[in-house]
N, C-alpha and C. Protein backbone atom coordinates (compact mmCIF):
# COMPACT_ATOMS: atom_id res chain seq x y z
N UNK A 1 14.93 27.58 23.29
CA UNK A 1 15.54 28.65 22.54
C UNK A 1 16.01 28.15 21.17
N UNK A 2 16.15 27.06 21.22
CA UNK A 2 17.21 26.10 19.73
C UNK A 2 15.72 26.41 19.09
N UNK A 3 14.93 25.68 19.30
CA UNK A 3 13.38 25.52 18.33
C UNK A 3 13.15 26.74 17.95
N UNK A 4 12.96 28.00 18.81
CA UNK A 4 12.66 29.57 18.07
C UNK A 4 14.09 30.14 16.95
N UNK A 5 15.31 29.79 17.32
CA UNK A 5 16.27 30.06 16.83
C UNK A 5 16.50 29.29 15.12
N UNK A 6 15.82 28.19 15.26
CA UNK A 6 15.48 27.42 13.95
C UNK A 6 15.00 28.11 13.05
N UNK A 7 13.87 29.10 13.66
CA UNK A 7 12.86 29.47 12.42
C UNK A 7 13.39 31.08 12.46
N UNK A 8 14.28 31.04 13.10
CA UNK A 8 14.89 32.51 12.36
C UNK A 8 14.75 33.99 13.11
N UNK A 9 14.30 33.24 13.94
CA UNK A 9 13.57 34.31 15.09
C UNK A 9 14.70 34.43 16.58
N UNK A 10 15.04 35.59 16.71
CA UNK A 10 15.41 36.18 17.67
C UNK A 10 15.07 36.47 19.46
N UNK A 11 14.92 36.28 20.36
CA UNK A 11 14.66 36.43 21.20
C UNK A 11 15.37 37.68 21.85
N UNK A 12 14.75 38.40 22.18
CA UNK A 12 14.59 39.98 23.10
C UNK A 12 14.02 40.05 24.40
N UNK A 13 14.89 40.42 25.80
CA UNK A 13 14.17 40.38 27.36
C UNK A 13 14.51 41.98 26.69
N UNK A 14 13.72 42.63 27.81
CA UNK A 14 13.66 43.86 28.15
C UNK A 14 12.53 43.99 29.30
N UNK A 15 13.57 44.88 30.16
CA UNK A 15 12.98 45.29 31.70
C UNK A 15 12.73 46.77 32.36
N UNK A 16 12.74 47.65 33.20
CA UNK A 16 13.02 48.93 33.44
C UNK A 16 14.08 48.88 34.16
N UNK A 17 14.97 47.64 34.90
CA UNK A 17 16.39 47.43 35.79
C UNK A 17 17.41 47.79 34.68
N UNK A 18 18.31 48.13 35.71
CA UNK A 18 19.50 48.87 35.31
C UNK A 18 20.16 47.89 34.29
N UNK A 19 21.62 48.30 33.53
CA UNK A 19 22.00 47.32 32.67
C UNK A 19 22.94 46.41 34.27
N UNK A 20 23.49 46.98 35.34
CA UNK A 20 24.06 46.21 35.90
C UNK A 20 22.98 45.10 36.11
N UNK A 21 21.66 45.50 36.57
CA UNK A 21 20.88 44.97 37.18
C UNK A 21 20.32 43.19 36.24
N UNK A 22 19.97 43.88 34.56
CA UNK A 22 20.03 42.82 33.98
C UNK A 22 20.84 41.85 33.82
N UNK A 23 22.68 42.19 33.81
CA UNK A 23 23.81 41.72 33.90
C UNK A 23 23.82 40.26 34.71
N UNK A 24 23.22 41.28 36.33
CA UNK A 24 22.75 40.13 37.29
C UNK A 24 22.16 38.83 36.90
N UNK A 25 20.87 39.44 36.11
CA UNK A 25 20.10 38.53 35.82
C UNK A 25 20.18 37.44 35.06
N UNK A 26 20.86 38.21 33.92
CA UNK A 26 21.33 37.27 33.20
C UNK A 26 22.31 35.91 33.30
N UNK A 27 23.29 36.52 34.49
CA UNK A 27 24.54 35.68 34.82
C UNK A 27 24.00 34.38 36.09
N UNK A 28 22.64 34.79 36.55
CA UNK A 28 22.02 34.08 37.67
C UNK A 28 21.34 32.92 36.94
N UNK A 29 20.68 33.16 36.00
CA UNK A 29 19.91 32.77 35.13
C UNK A 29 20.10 31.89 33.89
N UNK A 30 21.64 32.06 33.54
CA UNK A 30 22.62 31.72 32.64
C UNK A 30 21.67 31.76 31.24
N UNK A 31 21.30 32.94 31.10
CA UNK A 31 20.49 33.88 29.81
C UNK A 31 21.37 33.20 28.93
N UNK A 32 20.86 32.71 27.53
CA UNK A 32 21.89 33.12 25.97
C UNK A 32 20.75 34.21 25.44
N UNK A 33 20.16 35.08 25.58
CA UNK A 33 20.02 36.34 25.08
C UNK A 33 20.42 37.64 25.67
N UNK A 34 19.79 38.55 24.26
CA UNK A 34 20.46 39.90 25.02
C UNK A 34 19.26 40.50 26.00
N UNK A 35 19.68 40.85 27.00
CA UNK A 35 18.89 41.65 27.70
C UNK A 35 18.48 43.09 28.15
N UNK A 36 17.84 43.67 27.93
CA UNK A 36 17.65 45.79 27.18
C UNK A 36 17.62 46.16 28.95
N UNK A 37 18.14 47.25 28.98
CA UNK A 37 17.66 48.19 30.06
C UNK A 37 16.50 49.05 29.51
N UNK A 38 15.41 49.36 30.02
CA UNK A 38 14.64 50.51 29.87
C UNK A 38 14.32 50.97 30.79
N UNK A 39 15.74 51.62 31.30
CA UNK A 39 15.43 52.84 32.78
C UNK A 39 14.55 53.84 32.78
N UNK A 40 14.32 54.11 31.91
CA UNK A 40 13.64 55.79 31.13
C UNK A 40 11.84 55.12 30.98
N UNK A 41 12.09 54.61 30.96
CA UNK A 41 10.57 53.82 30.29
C UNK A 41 10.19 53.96 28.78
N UNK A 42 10.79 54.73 27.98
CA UNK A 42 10.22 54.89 27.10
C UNK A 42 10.02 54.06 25.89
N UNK A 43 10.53 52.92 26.24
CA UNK A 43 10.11 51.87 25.24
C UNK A 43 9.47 50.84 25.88
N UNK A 44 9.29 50.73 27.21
CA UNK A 44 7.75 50.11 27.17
C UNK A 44 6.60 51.13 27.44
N UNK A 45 6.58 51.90 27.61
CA UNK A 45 5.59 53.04 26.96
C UNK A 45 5.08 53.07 25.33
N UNK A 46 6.01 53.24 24.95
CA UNK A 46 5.65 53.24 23.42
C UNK A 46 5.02 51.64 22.89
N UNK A 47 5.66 50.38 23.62
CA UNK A 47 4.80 49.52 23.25
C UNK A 47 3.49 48.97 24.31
N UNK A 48 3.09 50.16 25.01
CA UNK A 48 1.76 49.58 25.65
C UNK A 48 1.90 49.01 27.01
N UNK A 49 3.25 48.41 27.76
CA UNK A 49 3.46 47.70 28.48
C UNK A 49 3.37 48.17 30.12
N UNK A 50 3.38 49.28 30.25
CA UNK A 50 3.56 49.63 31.46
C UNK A 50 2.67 49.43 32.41
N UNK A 51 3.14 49.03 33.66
CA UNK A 51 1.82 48.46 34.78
C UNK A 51 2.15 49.50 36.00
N UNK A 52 1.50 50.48 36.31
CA UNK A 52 1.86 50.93 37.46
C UNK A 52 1.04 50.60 38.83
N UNK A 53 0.38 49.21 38.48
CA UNK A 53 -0.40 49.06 39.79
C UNK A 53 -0.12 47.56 40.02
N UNK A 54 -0.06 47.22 40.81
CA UNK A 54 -0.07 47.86 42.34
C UNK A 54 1.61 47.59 43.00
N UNK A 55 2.34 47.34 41.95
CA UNK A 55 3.41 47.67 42.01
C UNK A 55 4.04 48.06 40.74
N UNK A 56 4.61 49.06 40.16
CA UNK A 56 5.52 49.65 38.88
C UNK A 56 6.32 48.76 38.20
N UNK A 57 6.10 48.78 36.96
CA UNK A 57 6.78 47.77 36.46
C UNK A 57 6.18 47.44 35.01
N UNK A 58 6.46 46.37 34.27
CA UNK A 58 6.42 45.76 33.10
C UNK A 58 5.72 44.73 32.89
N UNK A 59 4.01 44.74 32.46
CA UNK A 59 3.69 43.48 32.34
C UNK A 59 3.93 42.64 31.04
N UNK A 60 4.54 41.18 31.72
CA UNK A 60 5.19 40.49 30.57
C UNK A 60 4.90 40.67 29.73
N UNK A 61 5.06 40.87 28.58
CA UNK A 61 4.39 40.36 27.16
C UNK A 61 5.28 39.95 26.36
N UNK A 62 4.79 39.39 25.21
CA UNK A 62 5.57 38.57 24.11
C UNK A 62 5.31 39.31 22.98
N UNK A 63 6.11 40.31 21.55
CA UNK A 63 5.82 40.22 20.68
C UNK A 63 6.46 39.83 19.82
N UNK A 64 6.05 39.54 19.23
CA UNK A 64 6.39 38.56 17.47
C UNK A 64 6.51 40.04 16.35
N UNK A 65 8.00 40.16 16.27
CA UNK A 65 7.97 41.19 15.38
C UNK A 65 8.75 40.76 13.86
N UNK A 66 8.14 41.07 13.36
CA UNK A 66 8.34 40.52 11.60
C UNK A 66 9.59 41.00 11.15
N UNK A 67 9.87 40.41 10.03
CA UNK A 67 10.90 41.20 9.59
C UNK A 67 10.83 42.86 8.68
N UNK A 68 9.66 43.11 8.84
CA UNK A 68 9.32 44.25 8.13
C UNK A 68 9.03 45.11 9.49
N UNK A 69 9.34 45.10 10.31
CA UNK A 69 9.30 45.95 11.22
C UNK A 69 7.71 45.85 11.87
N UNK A 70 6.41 45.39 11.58
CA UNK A 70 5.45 44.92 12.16
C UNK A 70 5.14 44.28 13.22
N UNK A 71 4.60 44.48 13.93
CA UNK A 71 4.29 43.32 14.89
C UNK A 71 3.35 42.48 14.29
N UNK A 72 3.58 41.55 14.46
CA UNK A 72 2.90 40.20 13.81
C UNK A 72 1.73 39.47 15.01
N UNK A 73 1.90 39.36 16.31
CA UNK A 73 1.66 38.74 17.41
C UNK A 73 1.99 38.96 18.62
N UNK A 74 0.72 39.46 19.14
CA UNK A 74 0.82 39.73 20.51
C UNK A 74 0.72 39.08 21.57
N UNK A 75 1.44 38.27 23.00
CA UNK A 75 1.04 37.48 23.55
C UNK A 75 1.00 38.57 25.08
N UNK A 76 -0.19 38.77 25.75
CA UNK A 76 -0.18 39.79 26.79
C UNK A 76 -0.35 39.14 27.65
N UNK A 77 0.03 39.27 29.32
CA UNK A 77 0.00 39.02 30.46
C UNK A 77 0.51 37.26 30.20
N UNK A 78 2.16 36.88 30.13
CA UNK A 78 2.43 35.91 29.70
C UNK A 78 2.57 35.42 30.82
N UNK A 79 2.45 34.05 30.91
CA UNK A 79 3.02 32.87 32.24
C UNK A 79 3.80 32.07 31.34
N UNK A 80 5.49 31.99 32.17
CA UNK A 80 6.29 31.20 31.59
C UNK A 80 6.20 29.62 31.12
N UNK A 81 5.31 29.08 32.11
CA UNK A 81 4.97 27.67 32.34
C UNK A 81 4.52 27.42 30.24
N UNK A 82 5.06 26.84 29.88
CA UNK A 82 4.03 26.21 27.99
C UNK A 82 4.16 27.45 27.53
N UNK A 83 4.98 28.72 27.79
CA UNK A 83 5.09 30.00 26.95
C UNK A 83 5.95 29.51 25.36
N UNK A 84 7.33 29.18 25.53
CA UNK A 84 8.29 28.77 24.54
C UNK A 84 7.11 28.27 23.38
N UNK A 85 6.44 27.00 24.11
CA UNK A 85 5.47 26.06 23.25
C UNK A 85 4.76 27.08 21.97
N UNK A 86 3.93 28.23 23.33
CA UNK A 86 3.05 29.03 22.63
C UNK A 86 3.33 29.75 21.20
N UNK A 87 4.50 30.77 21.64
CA UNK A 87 5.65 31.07 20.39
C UNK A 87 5.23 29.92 19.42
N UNK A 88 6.44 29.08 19.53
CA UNK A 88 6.68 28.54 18.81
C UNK A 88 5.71 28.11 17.62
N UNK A 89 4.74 27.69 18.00
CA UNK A 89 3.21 27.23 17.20
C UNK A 89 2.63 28.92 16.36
N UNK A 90 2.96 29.74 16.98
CA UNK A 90 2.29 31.17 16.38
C UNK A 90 3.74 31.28 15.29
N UNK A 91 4.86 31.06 15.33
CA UNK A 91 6.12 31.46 14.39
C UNK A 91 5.45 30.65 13.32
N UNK A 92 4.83 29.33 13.55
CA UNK A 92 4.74 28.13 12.90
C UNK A 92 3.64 28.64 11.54
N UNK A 93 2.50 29.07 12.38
CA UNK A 93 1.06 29.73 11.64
C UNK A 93 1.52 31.07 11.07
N UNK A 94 2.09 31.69 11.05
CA UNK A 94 3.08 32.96 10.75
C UNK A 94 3.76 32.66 9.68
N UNK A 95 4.22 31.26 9.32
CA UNK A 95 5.08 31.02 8.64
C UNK A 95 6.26 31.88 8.20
């Protein structure tokens, strides 16, 4: 998180669980970001994300959003394992 936080960049979870539910998560997890409720769905709808098979839900993704309001970089169907790494090198080429 220090290395993405260097280059100026923010980190954002967002889930469809409740805010208690993220609360959980966060406090289990000992999160330093903020974490979104999207009970409603409508903001992972609007960004593409929604998986309703074969169980409902949110497939991971990563975006890289600019400071102009753009998305810059899309990382879809993420695995945590070398994810941070991944970022990090795309903030890098992004400059």
């Amino acid at each position: 998180m220090a290395e993405i936080e260097k280059r100026g960049t923010a980190v954002i979870g967002l889930s469809l669980d409740s805010v208690e539910a993220q609360a959980a998560f966060r406090d289990k997890y000992t999160l330093n970001m903020p974490l979104l409720s999207d009970s409603d769905r409508k903001t992972a709808a609007a960004f593409g994300v929604l998986n309703d098979k074969p169980v409902p839900g949110i497939q991971r993704t990563t975006f890289i959003v600019g400071t102009d309001g753009l998305i810059k970089k899309v990382f879809p169907n993420v695995k945590v394992d070398g994810h941070a790494e991944e970022v990090i090198r795309a903030l890098d080429a992004l400059g």
